[in-house]
Protein backbone atom coordinates (compact mmCIF):
# COMPACT_ATOMS: atom_id res chain seq x y z
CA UNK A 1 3.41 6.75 16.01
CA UNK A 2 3.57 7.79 12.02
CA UNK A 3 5.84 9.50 10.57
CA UNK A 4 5.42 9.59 6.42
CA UNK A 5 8.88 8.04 4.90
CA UNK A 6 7.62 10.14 1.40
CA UNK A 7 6.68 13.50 0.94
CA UNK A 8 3.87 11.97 -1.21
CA UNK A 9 2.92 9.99 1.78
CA UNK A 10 2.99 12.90 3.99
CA UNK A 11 0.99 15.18 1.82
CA UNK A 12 -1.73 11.88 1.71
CA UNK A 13 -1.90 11.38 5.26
CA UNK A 14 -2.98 14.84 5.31
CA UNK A 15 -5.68 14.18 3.16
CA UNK A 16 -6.88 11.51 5.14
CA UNK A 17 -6.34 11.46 8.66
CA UNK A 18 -8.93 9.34 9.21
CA UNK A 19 -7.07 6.47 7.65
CA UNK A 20 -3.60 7.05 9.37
CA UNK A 21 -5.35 7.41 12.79
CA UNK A 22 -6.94 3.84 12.82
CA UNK A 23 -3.95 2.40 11.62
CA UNK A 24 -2.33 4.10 14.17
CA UNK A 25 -4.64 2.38 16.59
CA UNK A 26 -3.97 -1.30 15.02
CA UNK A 27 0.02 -1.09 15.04
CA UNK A 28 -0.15 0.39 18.69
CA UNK A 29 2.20 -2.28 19.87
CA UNK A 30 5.39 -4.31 18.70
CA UNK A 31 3.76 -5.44 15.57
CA UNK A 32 4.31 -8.08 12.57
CA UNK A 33 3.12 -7.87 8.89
CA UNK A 34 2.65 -11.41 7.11
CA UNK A 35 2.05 -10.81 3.14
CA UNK A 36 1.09 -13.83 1.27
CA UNK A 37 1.12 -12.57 -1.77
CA UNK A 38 0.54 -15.49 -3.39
CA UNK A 39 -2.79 -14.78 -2.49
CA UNK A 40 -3.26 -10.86 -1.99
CA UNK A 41 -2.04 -10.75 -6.00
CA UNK A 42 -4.92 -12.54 -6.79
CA UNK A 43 -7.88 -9.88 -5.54
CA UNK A 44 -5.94 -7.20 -8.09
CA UNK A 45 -8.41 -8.39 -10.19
CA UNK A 46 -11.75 -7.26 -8.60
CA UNK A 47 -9.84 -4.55 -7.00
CA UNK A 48 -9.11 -3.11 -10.46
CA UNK A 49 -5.68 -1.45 -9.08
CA UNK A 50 -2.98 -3.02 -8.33
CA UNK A 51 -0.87 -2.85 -5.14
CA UNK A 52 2.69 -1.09 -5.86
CA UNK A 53 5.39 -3.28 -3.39
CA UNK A 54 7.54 -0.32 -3.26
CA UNK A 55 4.76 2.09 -1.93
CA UNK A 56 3.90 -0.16 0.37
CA UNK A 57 6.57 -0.64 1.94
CA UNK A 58 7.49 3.01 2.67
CA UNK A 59 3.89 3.23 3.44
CA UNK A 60 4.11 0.65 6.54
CA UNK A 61 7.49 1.77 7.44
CA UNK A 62 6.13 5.42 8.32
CA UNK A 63 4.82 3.30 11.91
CA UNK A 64 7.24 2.99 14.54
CA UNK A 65 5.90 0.25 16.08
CA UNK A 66 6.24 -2.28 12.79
CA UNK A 67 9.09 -4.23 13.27
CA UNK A 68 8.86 -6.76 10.30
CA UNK A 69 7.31 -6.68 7.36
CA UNK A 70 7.70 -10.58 5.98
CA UNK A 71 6.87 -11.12 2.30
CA UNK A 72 5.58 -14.87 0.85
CA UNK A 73 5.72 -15.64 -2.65
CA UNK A 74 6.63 -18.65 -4.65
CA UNK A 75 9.48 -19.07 -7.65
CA UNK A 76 7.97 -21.10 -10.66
CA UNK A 77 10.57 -22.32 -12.95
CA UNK A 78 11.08 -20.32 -16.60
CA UNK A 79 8.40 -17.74 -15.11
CA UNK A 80 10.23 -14.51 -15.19
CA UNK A 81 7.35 -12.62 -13.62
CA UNK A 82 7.32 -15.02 -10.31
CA UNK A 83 11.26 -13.94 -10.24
CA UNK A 84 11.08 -10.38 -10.91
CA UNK A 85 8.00 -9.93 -8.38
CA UNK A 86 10.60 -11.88 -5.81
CA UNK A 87 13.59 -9.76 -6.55
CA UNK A 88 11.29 -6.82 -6.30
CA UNK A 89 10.58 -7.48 -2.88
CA UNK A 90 14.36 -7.63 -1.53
CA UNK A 91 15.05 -4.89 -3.19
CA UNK A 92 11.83 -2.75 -0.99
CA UNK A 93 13.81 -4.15 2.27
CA UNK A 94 11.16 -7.16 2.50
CA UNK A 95 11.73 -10.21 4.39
CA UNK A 96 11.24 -12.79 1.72
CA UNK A 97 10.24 -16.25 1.79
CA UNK A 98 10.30 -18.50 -1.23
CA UNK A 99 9.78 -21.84 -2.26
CA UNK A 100 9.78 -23.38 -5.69
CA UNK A 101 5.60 -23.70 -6.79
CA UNK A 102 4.84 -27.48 -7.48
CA UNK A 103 3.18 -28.25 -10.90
CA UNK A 104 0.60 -30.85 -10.71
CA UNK A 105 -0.47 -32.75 -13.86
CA UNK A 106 -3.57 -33.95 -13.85
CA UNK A 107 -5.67 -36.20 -16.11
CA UNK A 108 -8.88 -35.03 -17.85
CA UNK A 109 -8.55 -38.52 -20.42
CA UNK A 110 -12.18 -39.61 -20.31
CA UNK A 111 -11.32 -42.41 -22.66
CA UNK A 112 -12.05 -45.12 -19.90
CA UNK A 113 -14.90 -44.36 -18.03
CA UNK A 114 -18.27 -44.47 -18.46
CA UNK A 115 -20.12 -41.12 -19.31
CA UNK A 116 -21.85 -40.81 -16.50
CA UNK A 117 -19.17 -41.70 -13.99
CA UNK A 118 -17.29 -38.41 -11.76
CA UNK A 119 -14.21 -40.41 -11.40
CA UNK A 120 -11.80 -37.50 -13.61
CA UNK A 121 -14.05 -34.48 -12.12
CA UNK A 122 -13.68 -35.18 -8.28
CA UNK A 123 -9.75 -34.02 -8.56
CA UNK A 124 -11.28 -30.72 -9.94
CA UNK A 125 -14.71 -30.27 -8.44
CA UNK A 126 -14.97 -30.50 -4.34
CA UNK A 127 -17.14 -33.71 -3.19
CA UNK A 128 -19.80 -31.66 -1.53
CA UNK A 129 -20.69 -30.22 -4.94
CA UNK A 130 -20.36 -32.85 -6.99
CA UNK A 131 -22.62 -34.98 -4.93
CA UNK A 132 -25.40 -32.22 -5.74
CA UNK A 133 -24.78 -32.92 -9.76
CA UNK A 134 -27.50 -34.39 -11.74
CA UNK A 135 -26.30 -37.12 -13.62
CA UNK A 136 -26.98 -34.92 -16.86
CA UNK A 137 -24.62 -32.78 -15.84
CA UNK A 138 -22.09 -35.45 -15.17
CA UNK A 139 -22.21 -36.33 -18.30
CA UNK A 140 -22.57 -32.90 -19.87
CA UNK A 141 -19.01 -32.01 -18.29
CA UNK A 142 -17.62 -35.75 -19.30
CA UNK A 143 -18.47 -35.12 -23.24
CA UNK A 144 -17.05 -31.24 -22.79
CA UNK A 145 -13.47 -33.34 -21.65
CA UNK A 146 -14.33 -35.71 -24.49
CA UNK A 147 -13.90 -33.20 -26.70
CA UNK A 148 -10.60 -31.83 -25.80
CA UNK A 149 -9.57 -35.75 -25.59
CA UNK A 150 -10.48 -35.80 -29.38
CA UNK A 151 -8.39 -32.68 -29.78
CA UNK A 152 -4.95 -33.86 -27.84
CA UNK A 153 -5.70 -32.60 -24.95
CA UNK A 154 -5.60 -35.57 -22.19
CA UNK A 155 -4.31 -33.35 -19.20
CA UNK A 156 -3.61 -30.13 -17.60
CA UNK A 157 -1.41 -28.01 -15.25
CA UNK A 158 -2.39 -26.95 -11.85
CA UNK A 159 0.36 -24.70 -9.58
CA UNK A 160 0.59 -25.27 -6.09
CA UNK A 161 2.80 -23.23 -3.50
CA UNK A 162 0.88 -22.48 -0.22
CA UNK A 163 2.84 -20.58 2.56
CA UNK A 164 -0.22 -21.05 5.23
CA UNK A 165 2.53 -23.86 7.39
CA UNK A 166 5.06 -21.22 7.06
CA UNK A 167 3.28 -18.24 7.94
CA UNK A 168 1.29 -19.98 10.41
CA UNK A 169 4.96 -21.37 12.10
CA UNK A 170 6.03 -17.92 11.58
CA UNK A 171 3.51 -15.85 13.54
CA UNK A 172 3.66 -18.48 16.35
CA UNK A 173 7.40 -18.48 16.82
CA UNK A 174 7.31 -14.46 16.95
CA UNK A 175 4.66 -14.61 19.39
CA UNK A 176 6.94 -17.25 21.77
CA UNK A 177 10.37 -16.05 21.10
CA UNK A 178 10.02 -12.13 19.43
CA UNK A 179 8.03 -10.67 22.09
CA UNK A 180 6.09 -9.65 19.02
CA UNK A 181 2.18 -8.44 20.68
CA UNK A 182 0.34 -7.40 17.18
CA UNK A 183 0.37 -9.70 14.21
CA UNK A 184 -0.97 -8.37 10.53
CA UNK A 185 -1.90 -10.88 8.31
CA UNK A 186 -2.80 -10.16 4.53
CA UNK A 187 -4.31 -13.01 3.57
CA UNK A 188 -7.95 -14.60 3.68
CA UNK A 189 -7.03 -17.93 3.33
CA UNK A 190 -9.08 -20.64 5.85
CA UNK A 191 -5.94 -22.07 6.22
CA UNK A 192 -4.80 -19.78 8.86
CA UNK A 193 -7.80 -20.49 11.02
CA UNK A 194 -5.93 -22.32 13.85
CA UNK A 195 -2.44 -20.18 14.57
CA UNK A 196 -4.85 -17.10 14.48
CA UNK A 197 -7.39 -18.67 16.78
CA UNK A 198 -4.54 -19.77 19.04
CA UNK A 199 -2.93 -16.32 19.25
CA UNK A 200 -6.42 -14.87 20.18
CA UNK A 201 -6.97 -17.18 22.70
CA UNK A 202 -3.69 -15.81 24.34
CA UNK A 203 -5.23 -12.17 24.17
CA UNK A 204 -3.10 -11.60 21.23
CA UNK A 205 -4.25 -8.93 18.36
CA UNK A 206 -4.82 -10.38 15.30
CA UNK A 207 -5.50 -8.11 11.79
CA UNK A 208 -6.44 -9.13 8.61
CA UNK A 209 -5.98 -6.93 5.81
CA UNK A 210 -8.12 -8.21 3.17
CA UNK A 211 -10.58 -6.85 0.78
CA UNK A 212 -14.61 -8.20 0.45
CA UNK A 213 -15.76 -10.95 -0.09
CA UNK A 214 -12.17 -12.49 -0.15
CA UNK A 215 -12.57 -13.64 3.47
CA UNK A 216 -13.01 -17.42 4.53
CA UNK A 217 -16.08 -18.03 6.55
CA UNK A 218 -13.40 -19.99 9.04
CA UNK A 219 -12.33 -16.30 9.47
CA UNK A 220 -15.04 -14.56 9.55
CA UNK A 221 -16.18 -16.83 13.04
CA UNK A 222 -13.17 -15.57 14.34
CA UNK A 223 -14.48 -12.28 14.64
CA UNK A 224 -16.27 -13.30 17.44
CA UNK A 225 -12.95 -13.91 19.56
CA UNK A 226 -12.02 -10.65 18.63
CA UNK A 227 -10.23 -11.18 14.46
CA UNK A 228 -9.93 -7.43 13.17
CA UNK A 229 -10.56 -7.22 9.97
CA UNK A 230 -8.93 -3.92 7.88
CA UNK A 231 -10.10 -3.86 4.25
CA UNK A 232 -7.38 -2.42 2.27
CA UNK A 233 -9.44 -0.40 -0.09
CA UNK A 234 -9.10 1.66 2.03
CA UNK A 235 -5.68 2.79 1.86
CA UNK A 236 -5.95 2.16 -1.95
CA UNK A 237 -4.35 5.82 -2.68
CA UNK A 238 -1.10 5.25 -0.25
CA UNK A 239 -0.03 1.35 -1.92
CA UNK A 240 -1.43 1.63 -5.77
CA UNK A 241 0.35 2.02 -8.75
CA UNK A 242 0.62 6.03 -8.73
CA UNK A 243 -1.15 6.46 -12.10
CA UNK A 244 -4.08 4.41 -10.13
CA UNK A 245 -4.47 7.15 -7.70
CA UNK A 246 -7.93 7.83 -6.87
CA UNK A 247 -9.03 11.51 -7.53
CA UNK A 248 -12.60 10.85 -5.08
C-alpha cells in the first residue's frame, strides 16, 4: 500500500504510476531496506544526479509494508563530509550503522627491486591481471613509481570500511528473528553473494536496487534463483536533489 508522505511525492506518483505500482509489487510483504552507501555514493558519478537522503526517505516511507530502512556508512577521521553525510542520516529517521574507515598505507618505493619485478604492483593490481602483463609493461608501470620515488613520493593512502559482514549478519538475523519476508538491498557488491543466495534458497525475496553496469557477475547468477534486480534510475525524479529533477 502507498500513501505519498509529500505533496511533491503525491503529485509524482501521479505522474508515474507505473513506477509506484511495481514498487508496490516488490514491498508487498514485511519488508527491509539495506543502504550501503558506502557504495551506492559511488555510482553518483555515472548517474550524473545525486541521490537526496531526505527524499528518500519520505519516498520509501510512503509503503506500509517497509518496516526498516537501515543506513551503512563509515566515519573517517578529520573528514567532515563522512560526518555530516552520517548525521544527515539520523536526522531522516535512518537506522545508522557506522564504523571508523581504516587507512591503509601502502608502499609504491621501487628503490629495491628490480625493474622488471611486480613485487610493489600485486598490492594494487589483482593477480589474474597482472599475470597477463608483458614484462614491458611491468617495467613501464615500475619507472612511472620511479618517478614519484624521485619526487618524495614512496607511498600512498587507501580507505577501507566494508559493511558486507554487517549487512550480510543483518539481513540474516531479520530473516530468523524479525519475521522480516522481503529484504532490499542497495548495493552491488559480490560480497553479498552468500546471505542473498541463502535467503533465496529459503523462498525468501531478495531486491537489489542498483543502477547498470554496477552489478557483480556473482549477482547477476543469482538471478537465476530468482535475485530481482530494480535499477534506481528509475525513480531518479522521487530521490534526486530537487534542482536535478528530470523534465522528460
Amino acid at each position: 500500500m502507498f500513501k505519498a508522505k509529500t505533496d511533491r511525492i503525491g503529485k509524482l506518483a501521479k505522474k508515474y504510476p507505473d513506477r509506484i505500482e511495481e514498487l508496490e509489487g516488490i514491498f508487498n510483504k514485511k519488508t527491509n531496506i539495506y543502504i550501503d552507501f558506502a557504495n551506492v555514493i559511488r555510482w553518483q558519478d555515472k548517474l550524473r544526479w545525486h541521490i537526496d537522503l531526505k527524499r528518500l526517505k519520505q519516498f520509501l516511507d510512503s509503503f506500509k509494508n517497509i518496516e526498516k530502512i537501515k543506513f551503512y556508512n563509515g566515519k573517517l577521521e578529520r573528514d567532515e563530509k563522512s560526518f555530516i553525510i552520517l548525521e544527515e542520516a539520523e536526522k531522516c529517521g535512518y537506522i545508522v550503522k557506522t564504523k571508523p574507515v581504516k587507512i591503509m598505507k601502502l608502499s609504491i618505493d621501487v628503490s629495491s627491486i628490480q625493474s622488471n619485478s611486480p613485487e610493489i604492483l600485486k598490492d594494487f593490481i589483482r593477480a589474474p591481471l597482472l599475470k597477463k602483463l608483458k614484462v614491458e609493461a611491468i617495467e613501464f608501470l615500475n619507472n612511472q613509481l620511479r618517478e614519484l620515488n624521485q619526487q618524495g613520493i614512496l607511498s600512498v593512502q587507501d580507505l577501507k570500511c566494508n559493511f558486507d559482514v554487517e549487512i550480510g549478519r543483518d539481513m540474516l538475523i531479520d530473516y530468523e528473528r524479525n519475521g522480516i519476508e522481503d529484504f532490499v538491498l542497495w548495493s552491488g557488491d559480490s560480497d553479498f553473494a552468500d546471505p542473498i543466495n541463502q535467503l533465496l534458497e529459503d523462498d525468501k525475496k531478495v531486491v537489489l536496487f542498483s543502477t547498470a553496469r554496477k552489478i557483480a557477475s556473482e549477482l547477476n547468477k543469482l538471478r537465476e534463483k530468482g535475485l530481482f534486480i530494480f535499477d534506481i534510475q528509475k525513480i531518479r525524479n522521487f530521490i534526486c536533489w530537487k534542482r536535478e529533477i528530470s523534465l522528460l
